[in-house]
Protein backbone atom coordinates (compact mmCIF):
# COMPACT_ATOMS: atom_id res chain seq x y z
CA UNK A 1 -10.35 14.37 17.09
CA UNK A 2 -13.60 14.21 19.36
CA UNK A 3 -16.28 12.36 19.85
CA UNK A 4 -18.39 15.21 18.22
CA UNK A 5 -16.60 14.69 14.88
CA UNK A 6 -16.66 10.49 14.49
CA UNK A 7 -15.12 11.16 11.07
CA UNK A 8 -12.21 13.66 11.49
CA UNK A 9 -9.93 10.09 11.28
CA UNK A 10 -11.03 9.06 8.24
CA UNK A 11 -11.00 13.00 6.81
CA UNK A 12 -6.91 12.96 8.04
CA UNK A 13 -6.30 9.86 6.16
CA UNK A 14 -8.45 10.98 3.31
CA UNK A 15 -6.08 14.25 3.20
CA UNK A 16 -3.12 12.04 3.42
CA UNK A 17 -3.93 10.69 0.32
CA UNK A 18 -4.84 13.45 -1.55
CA UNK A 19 -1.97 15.10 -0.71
CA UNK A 20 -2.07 18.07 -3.19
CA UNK A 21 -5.38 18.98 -2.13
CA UNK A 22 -7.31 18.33 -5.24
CA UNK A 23 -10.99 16.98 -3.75
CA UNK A 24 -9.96 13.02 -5.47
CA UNK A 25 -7.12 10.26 -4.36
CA UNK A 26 -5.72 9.55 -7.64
CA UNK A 27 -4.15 5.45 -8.51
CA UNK A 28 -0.70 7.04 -8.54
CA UNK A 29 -1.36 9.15 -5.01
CA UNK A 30 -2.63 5.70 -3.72
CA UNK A 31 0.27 3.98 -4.82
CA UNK A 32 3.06 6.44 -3.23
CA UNK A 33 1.27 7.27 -0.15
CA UNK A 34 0.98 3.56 0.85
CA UNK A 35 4.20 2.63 0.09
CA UNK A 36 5.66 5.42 1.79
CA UNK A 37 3.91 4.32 4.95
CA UNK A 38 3.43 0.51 4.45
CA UNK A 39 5.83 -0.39 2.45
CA UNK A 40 4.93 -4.08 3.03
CA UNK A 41 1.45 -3.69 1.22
CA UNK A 42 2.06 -5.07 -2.88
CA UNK A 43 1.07 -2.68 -5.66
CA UNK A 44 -1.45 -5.14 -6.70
CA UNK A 45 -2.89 -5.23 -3.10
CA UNK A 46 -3.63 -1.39 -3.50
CA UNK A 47 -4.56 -1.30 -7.13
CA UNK A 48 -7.28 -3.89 -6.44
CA UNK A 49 -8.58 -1.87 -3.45
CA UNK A 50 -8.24 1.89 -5.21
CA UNK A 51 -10.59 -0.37 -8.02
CA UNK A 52 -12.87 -1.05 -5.73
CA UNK A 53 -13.13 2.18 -4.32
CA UNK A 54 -13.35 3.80 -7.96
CA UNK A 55 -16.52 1.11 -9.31
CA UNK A 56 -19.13 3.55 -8.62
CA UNK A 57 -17.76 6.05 -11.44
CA UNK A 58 -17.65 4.31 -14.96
CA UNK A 59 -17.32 6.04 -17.36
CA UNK A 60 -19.63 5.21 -20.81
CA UNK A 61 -16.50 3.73 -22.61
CA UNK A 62 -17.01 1.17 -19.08
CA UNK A 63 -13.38 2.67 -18.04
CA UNK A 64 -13.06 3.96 -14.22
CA UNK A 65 -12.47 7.75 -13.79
CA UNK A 66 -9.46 7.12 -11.81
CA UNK A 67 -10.15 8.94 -8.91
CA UNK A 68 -11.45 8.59 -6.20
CA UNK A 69 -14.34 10.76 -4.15
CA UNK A 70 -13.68 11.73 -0.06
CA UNK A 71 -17.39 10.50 -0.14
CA UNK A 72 -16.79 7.39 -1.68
CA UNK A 73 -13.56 7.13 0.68
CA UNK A 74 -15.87 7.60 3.57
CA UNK A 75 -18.45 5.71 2.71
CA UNK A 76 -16.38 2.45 2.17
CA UNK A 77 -14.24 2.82 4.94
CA UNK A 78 -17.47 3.13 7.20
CA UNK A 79 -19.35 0.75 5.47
CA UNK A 80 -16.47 -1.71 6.49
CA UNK A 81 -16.57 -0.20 10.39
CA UNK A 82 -12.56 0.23 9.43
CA UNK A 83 -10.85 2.39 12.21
C-alpha cells in the first residue's frame, strides 16, 4: 500500500470479504469472514451493519438485494474516515 493508492486498504478488506471473487459481499460471506477473524463481534452486530451497507439497493417488493457493492463498501467505510 502507498500513499498513491489511499484505498488499496479498504480494496484488501473488500476482497477479504468477497472471497470468491464475485464483484458483491454477500450476508452469509459477511457473517463467516467476521467470525473467522473477530470472533467476538455478535451475528446481530454484523447483520445490522451488512443492512446498512445494503439500504441503497431495494428492491420494488422493498426487500434488500443482499449484496453488497465494493462501491458502496468504499463509500461507507470512507464516509465514516474508518481505517
Amino acid at each position: 500500500m502507498t500513499s498513491r493508492d489511499p484505498d488499496a486498504q479498504l480494496r484488501a478488506i473488500y476482497r477479504a470479504f468477497d472471497n470468491q471473487g464475485l464483484g458483491f459481499i454477500r450476508r452469509d460471506d459477511a457473517l463467516r469472514t467476521f467470525h473467522e477473524v473477530m470472533p467476538s463481534v455478535k451475528s446481530h452486530t454484523v447483520e445490522e451493519v451488512f443492512d446498512e451497507l445494503d439500504s441503497g439497493r431495494v428492491s420494488r417488493d422493498g426487500t434488500h438485494s443482499g449484496r453488497v457493492s465494493c462501491d458502496a463498501f468504499m463509500a461507507a467505510f470512507r464516509a465514516r474516515h474508518v481505517m
